[in-house]
N, C-alpha and C. Protein backbone atom coordinates (compact mmCIF):
# COMPACT_ATOMS: atom_id res chain seq x y z
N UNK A 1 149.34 125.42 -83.29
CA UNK A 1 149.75 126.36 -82.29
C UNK A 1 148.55 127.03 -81.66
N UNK A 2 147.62 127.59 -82.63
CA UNK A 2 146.29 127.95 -81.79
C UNK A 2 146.04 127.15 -81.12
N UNK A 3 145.78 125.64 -81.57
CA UNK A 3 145.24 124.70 -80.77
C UNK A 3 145.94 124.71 -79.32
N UNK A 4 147.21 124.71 -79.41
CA UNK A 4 147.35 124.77 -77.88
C UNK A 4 147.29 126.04 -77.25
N UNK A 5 147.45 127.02 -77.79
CA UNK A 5 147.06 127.93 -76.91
C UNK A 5 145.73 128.13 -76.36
N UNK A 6 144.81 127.79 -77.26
CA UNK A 6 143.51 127.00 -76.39
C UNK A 6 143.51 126.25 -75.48
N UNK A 7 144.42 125.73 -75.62
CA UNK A 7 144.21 124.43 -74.70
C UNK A 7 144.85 124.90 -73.26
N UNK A 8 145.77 125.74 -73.51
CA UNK A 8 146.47 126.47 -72.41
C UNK A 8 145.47 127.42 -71.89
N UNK A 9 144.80 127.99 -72.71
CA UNK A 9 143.58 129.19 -72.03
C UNK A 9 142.62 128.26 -71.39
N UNK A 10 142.27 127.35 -72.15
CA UNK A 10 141.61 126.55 -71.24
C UNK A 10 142.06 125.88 -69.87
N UNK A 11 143.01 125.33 -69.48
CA UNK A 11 143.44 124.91 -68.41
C UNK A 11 143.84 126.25 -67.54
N UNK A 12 144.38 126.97 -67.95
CA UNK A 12 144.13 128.30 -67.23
C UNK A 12 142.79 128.93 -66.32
N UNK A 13 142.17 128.47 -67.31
CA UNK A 13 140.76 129.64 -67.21
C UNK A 13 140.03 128.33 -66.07
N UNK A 14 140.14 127.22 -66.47
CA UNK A 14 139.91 125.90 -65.31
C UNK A 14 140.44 125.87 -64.05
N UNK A 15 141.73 126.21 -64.24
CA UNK A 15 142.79 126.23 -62.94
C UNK A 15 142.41 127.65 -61.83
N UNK A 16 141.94 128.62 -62.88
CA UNK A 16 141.63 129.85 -62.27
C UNK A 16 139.93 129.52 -61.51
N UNK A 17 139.09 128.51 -62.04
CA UNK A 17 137.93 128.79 -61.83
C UNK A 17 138.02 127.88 -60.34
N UNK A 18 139.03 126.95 -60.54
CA UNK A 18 139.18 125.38 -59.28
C UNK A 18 139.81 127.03 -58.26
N UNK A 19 140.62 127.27 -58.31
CA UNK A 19 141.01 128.49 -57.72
C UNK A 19 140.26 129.43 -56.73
N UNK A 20 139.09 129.66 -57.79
CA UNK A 20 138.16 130.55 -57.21
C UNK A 20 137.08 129.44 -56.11
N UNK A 21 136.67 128.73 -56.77
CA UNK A 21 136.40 127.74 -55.86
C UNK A 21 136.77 127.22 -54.53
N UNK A 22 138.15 127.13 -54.20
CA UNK A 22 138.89 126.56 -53.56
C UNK A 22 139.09 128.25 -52.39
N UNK A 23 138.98 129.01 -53.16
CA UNK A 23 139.24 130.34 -52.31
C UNK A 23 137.51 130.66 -51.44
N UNK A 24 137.02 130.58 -52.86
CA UNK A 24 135.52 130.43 -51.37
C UNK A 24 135.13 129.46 -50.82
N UNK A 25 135.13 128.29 -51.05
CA UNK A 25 134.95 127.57 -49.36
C UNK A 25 135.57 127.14 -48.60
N UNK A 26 137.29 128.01 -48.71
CA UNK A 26 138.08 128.48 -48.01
C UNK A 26 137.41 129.48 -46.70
N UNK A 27 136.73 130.49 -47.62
CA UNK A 27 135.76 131.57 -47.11
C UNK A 27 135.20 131.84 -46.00
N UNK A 28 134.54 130.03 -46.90
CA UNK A 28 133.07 130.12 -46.00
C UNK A 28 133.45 129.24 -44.89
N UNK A 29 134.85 128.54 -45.11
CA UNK A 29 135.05 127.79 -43.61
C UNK A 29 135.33 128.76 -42.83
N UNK A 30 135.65 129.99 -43.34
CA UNK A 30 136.83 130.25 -42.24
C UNK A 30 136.09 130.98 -41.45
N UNK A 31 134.48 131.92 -42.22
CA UNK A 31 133.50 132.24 -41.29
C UNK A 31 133.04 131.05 -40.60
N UNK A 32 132.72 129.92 -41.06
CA UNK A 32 132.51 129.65 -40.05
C UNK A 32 133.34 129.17 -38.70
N UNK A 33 134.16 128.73 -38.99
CA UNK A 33 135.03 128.94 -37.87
C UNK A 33 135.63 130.21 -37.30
N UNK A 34 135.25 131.09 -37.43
CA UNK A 34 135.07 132.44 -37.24
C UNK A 34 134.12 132.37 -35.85
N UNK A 35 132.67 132.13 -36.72
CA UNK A 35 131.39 132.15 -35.92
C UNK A 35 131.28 131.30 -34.64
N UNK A 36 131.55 129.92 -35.17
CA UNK A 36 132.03 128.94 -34.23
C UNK A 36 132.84 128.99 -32.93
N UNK A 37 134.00 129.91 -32.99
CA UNK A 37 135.17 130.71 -32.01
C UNK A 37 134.38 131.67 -31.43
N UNK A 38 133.52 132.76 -31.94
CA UNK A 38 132.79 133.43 -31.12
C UNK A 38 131.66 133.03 -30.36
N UNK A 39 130.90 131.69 -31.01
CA UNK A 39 129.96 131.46 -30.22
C UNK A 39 130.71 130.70 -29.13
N UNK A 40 132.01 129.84 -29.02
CA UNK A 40 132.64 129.16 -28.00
C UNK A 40 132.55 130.45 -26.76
N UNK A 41 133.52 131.98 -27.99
CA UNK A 41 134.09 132.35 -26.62
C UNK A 41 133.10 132.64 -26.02
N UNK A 42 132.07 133.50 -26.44
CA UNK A 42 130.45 133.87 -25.43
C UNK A 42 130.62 132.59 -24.67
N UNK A 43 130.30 131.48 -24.42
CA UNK A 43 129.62 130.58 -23.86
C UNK A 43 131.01 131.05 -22.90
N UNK A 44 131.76 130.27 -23.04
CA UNK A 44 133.27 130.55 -22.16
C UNK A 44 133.19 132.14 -21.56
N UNK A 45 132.68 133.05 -21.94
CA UNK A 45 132.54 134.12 -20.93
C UNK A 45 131.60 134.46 -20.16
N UNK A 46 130.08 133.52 -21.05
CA UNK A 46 129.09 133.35 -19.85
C UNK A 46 129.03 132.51 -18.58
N UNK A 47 129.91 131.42 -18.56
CA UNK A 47 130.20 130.37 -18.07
C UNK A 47 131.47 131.05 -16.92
N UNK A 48 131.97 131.79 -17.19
CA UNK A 48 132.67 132.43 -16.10
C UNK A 48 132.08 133.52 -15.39
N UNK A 49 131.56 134.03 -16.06
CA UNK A 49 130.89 135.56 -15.24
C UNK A 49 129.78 134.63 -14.32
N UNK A 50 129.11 133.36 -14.56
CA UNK A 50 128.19 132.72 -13.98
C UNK A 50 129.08 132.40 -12.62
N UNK A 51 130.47 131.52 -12.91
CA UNK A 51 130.91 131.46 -11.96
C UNK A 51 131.88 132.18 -10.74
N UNK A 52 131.87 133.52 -11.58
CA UNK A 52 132.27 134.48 -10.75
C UNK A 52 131.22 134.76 -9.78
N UNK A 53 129.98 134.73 -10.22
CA UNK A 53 128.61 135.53 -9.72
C UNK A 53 128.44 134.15 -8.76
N UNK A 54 128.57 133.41 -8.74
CA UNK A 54 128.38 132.14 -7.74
C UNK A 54 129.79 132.54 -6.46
N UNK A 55 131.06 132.26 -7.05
CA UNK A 55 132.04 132.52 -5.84
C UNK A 55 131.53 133.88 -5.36
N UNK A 56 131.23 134.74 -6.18
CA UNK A 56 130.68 136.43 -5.05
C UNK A 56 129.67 135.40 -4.22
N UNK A 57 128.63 135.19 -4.47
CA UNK A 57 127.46 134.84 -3.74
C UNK A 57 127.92 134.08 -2.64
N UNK A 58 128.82 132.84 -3.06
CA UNK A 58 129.39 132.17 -1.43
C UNK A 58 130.18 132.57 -0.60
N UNK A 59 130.31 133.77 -1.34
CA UNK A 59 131.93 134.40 -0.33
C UNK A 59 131.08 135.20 0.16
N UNK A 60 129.96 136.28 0.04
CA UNK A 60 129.34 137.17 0.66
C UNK A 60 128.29 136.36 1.48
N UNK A 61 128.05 134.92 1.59
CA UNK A 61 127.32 134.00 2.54
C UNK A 61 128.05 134.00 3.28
N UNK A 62 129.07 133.63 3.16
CA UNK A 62 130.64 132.71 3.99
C UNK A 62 130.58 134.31 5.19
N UNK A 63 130.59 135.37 4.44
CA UNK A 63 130.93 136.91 5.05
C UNK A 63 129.75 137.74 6.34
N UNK A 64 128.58 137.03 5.78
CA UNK A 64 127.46 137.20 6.82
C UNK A 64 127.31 136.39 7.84
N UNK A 65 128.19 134.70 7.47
CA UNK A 65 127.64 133.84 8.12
C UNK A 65 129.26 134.61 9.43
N UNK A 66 130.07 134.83 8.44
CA UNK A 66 131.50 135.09 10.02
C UNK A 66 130.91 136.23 10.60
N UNK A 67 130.00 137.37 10.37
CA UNK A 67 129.02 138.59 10.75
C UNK A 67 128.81 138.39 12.07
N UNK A 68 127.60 137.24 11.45
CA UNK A 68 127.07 136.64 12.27
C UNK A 68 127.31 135.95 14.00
N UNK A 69 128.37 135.34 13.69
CA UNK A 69 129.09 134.59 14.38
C UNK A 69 129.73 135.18 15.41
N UNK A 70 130.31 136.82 14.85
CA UNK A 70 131.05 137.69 15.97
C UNK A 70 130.06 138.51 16.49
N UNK A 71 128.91 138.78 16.20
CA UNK A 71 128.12 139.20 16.33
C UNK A 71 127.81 138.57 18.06
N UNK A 72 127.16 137.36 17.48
CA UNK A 72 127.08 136.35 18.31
C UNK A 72 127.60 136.04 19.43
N UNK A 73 129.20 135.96 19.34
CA UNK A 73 130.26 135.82 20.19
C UNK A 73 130.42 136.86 21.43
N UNK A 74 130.54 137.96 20.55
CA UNK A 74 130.23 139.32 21.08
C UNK A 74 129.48 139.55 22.03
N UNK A 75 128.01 138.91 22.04
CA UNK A 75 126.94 138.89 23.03
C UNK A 75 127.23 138.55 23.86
N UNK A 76 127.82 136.70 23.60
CA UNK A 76 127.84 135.85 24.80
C UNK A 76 128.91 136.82 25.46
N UNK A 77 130.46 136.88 25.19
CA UNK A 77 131.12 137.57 25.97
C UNK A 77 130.71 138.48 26.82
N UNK A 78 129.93 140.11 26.19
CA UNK A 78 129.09 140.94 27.32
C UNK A 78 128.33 140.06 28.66
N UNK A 79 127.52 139.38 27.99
CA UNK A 79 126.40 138.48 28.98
C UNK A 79 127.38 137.63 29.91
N UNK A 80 128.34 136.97 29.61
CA UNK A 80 129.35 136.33 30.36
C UNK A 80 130.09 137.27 31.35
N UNK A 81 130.43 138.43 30.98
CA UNK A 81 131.58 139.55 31.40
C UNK A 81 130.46 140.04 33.07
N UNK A 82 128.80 140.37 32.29
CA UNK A 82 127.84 140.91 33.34
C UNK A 82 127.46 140.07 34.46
N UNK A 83 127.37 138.95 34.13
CA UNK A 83 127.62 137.44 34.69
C UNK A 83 128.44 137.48 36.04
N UNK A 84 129.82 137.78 35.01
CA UNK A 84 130.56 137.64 36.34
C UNK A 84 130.82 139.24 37.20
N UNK A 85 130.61 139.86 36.53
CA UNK A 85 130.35 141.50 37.44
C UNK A 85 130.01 141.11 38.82
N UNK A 86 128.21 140.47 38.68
CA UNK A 86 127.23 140.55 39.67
C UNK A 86 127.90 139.17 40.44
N UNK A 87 128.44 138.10 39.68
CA UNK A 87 128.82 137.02 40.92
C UNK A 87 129.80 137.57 41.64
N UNK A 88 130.59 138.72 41.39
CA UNK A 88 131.67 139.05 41.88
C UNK A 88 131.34 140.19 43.41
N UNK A 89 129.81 140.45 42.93
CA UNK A 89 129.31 141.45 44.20
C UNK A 89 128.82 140.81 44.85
N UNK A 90 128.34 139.69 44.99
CA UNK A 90 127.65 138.33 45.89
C UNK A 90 128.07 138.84 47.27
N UNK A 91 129.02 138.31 47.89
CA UNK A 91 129.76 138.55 48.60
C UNK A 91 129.77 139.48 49.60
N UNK A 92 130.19 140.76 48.78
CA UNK A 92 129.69 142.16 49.10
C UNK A 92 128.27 142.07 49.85
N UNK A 93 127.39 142.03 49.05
CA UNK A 93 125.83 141.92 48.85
C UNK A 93 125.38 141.35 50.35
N UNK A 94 126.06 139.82 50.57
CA UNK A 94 126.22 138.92 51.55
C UNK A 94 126.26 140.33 52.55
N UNK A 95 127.56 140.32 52.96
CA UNK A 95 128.15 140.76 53.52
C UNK A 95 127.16 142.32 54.51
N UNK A 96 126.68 142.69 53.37
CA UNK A 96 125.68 144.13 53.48
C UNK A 96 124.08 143.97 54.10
N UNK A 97 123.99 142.45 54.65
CA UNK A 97 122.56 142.27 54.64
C UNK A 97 122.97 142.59 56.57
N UNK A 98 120.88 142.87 56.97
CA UNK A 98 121.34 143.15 58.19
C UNK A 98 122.12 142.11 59.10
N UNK A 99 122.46 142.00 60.10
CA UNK A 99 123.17 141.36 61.16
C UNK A 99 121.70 140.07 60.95
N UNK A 100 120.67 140.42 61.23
CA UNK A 100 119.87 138.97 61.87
C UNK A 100 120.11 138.31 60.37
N UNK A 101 119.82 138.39 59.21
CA UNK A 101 119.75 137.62 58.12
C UNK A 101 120.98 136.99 57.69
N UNK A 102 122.23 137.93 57.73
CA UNK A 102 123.49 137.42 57.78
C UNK A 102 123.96 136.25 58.81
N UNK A 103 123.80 136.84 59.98
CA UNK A 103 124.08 135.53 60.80
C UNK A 103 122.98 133.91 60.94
N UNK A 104 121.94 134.46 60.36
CA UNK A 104 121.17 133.55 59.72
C UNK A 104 122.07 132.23 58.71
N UNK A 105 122.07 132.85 57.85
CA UNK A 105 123.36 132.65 56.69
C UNK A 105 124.54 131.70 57.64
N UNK A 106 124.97 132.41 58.23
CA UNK A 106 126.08 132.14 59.12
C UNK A 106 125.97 130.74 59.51
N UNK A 107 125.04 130.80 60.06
CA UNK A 107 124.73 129.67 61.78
C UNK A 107 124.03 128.37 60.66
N UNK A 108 123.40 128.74 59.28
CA UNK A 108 122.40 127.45 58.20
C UNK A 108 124.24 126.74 58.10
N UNK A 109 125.61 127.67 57.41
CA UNK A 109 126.47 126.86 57.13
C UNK A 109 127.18 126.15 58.60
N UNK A 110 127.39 126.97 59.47
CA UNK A 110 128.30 126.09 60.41
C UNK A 110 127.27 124.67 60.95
N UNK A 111 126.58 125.08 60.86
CA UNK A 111 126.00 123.77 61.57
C UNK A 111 125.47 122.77 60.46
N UNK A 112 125.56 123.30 58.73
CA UNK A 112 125.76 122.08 57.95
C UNK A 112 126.95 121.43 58.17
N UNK A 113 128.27 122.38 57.50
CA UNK A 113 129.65 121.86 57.85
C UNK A 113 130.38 121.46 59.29
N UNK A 114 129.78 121.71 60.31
CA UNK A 114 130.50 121.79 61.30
C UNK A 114 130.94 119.63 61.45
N UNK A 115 132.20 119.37 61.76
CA UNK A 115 132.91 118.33 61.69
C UNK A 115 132.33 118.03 63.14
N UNK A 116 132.46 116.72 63.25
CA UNK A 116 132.37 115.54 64.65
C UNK A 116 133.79 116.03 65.38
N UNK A 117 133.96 116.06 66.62
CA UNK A 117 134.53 116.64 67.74
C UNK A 117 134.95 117.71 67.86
N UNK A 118 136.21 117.98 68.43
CA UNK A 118 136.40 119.97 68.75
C UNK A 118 136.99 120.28 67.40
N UNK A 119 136.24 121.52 67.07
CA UNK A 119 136.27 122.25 66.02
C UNK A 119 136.32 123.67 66.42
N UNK A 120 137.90 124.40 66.10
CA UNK A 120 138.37 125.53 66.36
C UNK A 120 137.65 126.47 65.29
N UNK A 121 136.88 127.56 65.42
CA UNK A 121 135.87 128.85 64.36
C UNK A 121 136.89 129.59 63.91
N UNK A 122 137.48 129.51 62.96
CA UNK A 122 138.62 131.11 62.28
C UNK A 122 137.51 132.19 61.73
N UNK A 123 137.10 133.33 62.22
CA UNK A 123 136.15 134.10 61.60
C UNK A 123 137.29 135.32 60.77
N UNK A 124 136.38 135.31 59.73
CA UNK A 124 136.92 136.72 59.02
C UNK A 124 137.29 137.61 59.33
N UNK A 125 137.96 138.81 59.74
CA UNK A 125 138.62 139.50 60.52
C UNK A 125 137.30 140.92 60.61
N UNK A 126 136.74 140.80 58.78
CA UNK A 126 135.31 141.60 59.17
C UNK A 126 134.44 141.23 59.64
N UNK A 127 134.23 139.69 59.95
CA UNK A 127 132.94 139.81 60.61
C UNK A 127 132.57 139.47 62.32
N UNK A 128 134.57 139.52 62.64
CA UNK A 128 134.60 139.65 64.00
C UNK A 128 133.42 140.07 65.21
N UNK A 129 133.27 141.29 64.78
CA UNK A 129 132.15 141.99 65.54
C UNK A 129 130.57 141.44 65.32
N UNK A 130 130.73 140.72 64.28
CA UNK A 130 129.08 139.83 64.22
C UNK A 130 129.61 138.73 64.43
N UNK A 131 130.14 137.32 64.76
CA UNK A 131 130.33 136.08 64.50
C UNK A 131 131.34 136.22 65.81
N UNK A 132 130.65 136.23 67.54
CA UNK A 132 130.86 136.15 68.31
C UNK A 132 130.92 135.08 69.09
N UNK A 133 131.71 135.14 70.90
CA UNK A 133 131.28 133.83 71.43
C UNK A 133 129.89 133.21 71.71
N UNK A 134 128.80 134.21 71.58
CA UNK A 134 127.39 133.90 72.12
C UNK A 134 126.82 133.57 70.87
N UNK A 135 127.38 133.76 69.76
CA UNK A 135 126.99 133.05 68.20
C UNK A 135 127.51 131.93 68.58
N UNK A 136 128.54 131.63 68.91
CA UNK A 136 128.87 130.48 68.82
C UNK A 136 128.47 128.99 69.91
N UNK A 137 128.13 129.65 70.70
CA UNK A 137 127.55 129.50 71.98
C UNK A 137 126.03 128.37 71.79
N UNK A 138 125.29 129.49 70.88
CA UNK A 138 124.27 129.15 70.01
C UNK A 138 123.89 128.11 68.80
N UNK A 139 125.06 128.05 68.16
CA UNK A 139 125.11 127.34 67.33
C UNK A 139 125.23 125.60 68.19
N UNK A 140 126.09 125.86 68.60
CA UNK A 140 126.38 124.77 69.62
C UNK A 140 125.97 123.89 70.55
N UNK A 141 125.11 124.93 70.65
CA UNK A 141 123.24 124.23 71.08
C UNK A 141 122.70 123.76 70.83
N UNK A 142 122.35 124.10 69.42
CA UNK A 142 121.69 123.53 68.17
C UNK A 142 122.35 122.93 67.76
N UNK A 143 123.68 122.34 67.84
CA UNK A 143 124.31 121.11 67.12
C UNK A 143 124.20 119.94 68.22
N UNK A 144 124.08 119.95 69.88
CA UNK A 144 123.73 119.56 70.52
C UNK A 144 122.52 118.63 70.88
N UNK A 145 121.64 119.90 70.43
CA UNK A 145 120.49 118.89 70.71
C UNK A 145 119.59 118.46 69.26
N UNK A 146 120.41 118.55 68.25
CA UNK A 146 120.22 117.25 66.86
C UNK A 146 120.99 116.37 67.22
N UNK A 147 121.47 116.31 68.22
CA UNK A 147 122.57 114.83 68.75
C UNK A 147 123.98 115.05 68.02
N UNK A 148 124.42 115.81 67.61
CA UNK A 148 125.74 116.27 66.92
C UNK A 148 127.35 116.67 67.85
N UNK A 149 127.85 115.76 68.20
CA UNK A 149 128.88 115.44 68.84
C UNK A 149 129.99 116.80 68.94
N UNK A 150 129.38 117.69 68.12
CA UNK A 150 130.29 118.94 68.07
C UNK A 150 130.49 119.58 68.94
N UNK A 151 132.20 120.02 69.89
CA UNK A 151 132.20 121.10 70.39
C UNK A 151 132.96 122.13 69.97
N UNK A 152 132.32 123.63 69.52
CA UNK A 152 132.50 124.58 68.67
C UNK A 152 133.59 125.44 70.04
N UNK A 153 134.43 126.23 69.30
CA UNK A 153 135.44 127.27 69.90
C UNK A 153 135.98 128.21 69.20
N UNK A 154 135.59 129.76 69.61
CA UNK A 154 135.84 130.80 68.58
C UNK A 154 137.76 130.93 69.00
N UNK A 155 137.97 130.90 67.84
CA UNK A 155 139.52 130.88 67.76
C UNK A 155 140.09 132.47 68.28
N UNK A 156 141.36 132.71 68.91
CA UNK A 156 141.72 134.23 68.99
C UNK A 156 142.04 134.97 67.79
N UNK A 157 142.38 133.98 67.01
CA UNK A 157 143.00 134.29 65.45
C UNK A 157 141.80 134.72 64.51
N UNK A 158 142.16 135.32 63.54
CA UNK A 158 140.94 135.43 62.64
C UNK A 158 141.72 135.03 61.16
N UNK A 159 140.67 134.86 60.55
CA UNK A 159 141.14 134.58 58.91
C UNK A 159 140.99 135.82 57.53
N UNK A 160 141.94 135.53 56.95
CA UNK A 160 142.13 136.47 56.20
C UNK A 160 141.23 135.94 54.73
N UNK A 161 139.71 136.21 54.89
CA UNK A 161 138.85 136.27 54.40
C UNK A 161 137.82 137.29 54.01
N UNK A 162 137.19 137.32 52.71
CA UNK A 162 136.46 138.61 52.87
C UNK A 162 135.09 138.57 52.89
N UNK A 163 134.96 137.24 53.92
CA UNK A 163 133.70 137.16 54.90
C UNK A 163 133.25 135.67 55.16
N UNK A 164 133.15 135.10 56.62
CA UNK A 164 132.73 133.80 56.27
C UNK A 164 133.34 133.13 57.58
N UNK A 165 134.01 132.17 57.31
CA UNK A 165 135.12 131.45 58.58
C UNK A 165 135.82 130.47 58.11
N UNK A 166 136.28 129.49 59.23
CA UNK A 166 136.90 128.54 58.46
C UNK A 166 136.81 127.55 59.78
N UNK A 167 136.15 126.23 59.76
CA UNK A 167 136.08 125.35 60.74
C UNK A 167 137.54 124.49 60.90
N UNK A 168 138.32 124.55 61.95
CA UNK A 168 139.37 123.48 61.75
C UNK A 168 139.13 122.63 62.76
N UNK A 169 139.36 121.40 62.55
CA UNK A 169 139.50 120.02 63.50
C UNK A 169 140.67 119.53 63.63
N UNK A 170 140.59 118.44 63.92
CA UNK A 170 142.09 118.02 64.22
C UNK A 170 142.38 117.72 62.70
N UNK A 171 141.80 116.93 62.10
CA UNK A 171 142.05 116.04 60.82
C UNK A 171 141.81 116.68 59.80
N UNK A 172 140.66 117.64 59.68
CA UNK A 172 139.69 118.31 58.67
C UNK A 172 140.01 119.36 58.44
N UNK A 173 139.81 120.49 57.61
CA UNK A 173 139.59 121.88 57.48
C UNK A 173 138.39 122.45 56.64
N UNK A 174 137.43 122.57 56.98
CA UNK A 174 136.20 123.79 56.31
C UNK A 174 136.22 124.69 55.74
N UNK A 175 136.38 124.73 54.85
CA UNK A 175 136.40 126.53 54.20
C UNK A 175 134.79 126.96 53.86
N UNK A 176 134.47 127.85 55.02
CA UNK A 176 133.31 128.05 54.53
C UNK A 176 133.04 129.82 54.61
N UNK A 177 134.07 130.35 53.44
CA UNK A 177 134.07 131.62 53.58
C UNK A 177 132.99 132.08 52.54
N UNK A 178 132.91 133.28 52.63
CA UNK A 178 131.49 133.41 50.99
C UNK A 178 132.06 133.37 49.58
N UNK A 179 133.96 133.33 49.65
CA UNK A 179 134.35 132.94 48.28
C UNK A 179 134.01 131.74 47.96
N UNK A 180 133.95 130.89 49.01
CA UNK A 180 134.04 129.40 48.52
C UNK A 180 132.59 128.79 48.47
N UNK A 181 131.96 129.84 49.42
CA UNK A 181 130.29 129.20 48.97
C UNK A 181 129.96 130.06 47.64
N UNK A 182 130.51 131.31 47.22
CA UNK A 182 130.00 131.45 45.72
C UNK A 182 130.59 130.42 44.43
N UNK A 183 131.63 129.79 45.19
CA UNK A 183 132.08 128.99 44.43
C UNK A 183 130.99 127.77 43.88
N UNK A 184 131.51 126.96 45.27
CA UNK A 184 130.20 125.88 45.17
C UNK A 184 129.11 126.19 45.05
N UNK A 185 128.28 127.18 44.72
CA UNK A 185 127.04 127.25 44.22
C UNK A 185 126.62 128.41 42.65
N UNK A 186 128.20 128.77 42.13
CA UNK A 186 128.16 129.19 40.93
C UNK A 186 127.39 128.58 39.58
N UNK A 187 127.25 127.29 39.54
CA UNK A 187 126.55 126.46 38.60
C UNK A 187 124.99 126.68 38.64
N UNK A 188 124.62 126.58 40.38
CA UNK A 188 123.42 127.19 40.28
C UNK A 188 123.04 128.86 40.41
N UNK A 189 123.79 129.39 40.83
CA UNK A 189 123.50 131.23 40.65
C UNK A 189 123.35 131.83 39.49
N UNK A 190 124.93 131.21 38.47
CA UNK A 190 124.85 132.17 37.10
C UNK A 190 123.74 131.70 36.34
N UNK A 191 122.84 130.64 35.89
CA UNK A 191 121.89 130.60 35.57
C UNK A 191 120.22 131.82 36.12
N UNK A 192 120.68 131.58 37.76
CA UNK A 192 119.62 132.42 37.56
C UNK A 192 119.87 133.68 37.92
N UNK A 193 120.96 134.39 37.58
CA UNK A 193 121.50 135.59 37.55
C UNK A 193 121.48 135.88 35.82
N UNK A 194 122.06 134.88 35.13
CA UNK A 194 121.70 135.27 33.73
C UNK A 194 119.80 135.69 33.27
N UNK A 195 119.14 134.69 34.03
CA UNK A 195 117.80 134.86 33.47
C UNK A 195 117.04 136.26 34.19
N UNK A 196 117.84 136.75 35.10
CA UNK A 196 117.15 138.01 36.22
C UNK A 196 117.93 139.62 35.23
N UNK A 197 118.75 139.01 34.61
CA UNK A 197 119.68 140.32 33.38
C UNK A 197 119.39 140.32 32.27
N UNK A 198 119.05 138.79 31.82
CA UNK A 198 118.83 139.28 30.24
C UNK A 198 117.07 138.13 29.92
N UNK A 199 116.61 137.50 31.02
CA UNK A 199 115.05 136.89 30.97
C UNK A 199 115.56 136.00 29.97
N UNK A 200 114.49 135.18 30.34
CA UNK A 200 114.51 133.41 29.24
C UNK A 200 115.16 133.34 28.01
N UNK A 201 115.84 132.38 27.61
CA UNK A 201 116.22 132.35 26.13
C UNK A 201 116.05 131.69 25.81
């Protein structure tokens, strides 16, 4: 009977020691998988704050570069808007120079545009009092003797223009008021109306 109760203390005291055993490198796994989980999560939270700090950085690029852009936009619009201010006083401007330089102006277009046979003059109703029969008289002269088959006639009518005329023929019609010459020569003005407002770019 001693004997087995030895033998029982013994397998006990064995079972208890496999026990203790089995409980610490239970232990020591479980630090380390402990340690292991924390060093993951660091990496996993450096690895995000990295890529948080990257999306800030492209989104605050992305944010200077749209800045930028209206910034930009912004300009051209003013510079475009001043652009057309001053093409819009052309006209005016035209219109304001003395009588000899204006009808200067006058007499360079009719006798570019003026059409081959009778060609009726519609003058602007303002520039009646400058763009007379002895203007026209004149011109007519000078289309004459370049050999130019034209005979010019100031119409009774005038045109509802805000400065300029309008050549009609039988077949043809001229518009050669100062809307339509700022027209046709807008491609070349706003260039050098932009460079006389805001100089070279």
């Amino acid at each position: 009977m001693e004997n087995l109760e030895r033998l029982k203390g013994r397998i006990l005291d064995e079972a208890r020691e496999r026990a203790d055993r089995i409980l610490s490198a239970a232990g020591e796994r479980c630090a380390e998988i402990d340690q292991e989980a924390k060093a993951k999560s660091d990496e996993i939270r450096k690895s995000a704050i990295e890529r948080a700090r990257a999306v800030a950085g492209e989104d605050e690029r992305r944010a200077e570069i749209m800045r930028s852009l209206e910034i930009r936009n912004a300009m051209l619009r003013a510079k475009g808007d001043a652009i057309e201010e001053v093409m819009a006083e052309v006209p005016a401007r035209i219109r304001a120079l003395p009588d000899g330089k204006y009808l200067g102006i006058m007499k360079k277009m009719m006798i570019s545009a003026a059409p081959v046979g009778e060609v009726e003059v519609l003058v602007a109703a303002s520039d009646r009092g400058r763009i007379d029969s002895e203007f026209i008289k004149d011109v007519a002269s000078e289309l004459a003797a370049g050999g130019r088959k034209t005979q010019l006639k100031l119409s009774s009518d005038t045109a509802d223009l805000a400065g300029g005329f309008i050549l009609r023929a039988s077949t043809v019609e001229v518009d050669c008021s100062l809307d339509s010459l700022l027209v046709a020569c807008e491609n070349e003005l706003a260039p050098l109306i932009a460079e006389a407002l805001f100089g070279r770019s």
